[in-house]
Protein backbone atom coordinates (compact mmCIF):
# COMPACT_ATOMS: atom_id res chain seq x y z
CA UNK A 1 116.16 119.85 90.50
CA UNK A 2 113.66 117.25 92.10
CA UNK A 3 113.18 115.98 95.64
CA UNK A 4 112.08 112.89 96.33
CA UNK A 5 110.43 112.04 99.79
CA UNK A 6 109.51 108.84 100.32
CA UNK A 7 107.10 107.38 102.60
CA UNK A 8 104.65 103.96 103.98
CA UNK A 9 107.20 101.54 104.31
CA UNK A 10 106.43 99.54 107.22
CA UNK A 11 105.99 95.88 108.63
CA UNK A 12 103.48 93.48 107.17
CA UNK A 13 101.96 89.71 107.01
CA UNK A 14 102.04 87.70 104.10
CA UNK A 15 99.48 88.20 102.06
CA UNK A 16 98.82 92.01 104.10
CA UNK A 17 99.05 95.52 102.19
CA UNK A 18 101.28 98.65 102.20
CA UNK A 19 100.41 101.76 100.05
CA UNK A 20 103.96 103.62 99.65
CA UNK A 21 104.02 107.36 98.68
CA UNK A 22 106.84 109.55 96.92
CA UNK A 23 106.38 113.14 97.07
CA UNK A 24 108.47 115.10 94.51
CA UNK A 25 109.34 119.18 94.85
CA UNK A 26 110.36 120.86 91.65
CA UNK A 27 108.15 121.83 88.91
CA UNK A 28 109.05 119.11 86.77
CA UNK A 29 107.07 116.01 88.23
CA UNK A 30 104.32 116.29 85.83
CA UNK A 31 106.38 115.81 82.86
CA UNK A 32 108.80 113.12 84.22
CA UNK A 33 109.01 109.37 84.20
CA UNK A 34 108.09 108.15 87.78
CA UNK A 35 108.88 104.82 89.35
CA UNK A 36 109.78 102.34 92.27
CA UNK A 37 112.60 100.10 92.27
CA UNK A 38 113.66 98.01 95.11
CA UNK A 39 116.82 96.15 96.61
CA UNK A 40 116.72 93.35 98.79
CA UNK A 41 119.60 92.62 100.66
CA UNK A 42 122.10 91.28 98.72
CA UNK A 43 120.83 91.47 95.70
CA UNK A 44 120.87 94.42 92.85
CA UNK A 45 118.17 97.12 92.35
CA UNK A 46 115.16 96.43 90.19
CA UNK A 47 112.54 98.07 88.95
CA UNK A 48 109.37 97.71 89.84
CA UNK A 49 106.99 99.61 88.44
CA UNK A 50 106.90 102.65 85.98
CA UNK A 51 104.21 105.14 84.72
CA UNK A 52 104.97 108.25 82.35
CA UNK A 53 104.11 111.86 81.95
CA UNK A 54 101.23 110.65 79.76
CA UNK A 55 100.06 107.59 81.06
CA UNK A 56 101.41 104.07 80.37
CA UNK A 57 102.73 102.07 82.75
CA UNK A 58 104.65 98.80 83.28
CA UNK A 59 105.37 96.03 85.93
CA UNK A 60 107.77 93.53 86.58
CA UNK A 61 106.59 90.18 86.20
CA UNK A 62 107.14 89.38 89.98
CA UNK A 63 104.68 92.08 91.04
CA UNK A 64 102.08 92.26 87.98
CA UNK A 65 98.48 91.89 89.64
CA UNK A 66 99.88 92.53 92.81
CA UNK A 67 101.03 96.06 92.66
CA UNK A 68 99.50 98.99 91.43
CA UNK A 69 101.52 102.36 90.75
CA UNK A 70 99.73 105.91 90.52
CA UNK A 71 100.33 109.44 90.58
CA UNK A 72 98.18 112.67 91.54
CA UNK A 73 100.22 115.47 89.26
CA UNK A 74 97.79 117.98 91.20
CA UNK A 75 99.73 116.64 94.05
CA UNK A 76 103.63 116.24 93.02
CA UNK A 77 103.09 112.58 94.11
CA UNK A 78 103.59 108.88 93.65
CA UNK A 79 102.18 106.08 94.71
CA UNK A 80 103.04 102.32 95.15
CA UNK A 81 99.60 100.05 96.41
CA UNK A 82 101.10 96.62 96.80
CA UNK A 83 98.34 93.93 97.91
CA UNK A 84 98.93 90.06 98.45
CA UNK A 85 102.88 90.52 100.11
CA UNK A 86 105.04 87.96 99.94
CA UNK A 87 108.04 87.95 101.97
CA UNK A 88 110.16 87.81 98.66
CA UNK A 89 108.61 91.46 98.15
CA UNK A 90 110.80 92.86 101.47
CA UNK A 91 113.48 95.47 100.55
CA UNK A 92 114.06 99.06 100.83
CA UNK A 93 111.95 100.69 98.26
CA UNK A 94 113.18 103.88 95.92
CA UNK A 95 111.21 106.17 94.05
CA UNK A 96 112.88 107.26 91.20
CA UNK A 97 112.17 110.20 88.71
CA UNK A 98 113.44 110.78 85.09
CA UNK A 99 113.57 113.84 82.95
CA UNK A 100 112.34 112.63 79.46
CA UNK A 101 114.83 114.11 76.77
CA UNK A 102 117.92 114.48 79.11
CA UNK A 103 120.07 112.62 81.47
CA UNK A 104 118.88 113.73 84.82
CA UNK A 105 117.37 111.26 87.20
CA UNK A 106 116.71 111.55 90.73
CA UNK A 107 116.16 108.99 93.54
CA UNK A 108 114.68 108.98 97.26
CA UNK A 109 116.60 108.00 100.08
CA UNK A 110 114.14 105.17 100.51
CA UNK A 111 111.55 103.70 102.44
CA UNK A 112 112.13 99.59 103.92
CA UNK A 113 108.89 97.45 103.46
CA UNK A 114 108.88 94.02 105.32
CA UNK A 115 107.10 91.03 104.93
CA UNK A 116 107.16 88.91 107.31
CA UNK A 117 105.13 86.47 109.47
């Protein structure tokens, strides 16, 4: 089982910063697939960024030089920088873990991020 707690969400200019962080229980985090996805309001959940148990890592388009993901495995945790907000980037923001090899996947309740001037 793994806990996700997310946190850093907040209000922001355009063009202002937010550093999100996802703290994960278990003993698993270091071997699991972590990410953030997002949803805006009315629209469906997409990924954001990803980064694996050894390493690589991808983007979407819409955030690629703009947001940087990392994780601290000493720490259990996960983080989202995200630099140059537009307000196009505002929606509740879910950190997501998946078990490589099996079907589990857990999510965080979710942190919101606005951008707005």
């Amino acid at each position: 089982q793994v806990q996700l707690v997310e946190s850093g969400g907040g209000l922001v200019q355009p063009g202002g910063s937010l550093k999100l962080s996802c703290a994960a229980s278990g003993t698993l985090f270091s071997i699991a697939e972590m990410g953030w996805s997002r949803q805006a309001p009315g629209k469906e959940r997409e990924s954001v960024a990803r980064t694996s148990s050894g390493g690589s890592i991808n983007y979407a388009d819409s955030v690629k030089g703009r947001f940087t993901i990392s994780r601290d495995n000493a720490k259990n945790t996960v983080y989202l920088q995200m630099n140059s907000l537009k307000p196009e980037d505002t929606a509740v923001y879910y950190c997501n873990a998946k078990i490589p090899f099996s079907t589990r996947e857990y999510w965080g309740q979710g942190t919101q991020g606005t951008v707005t001037s």
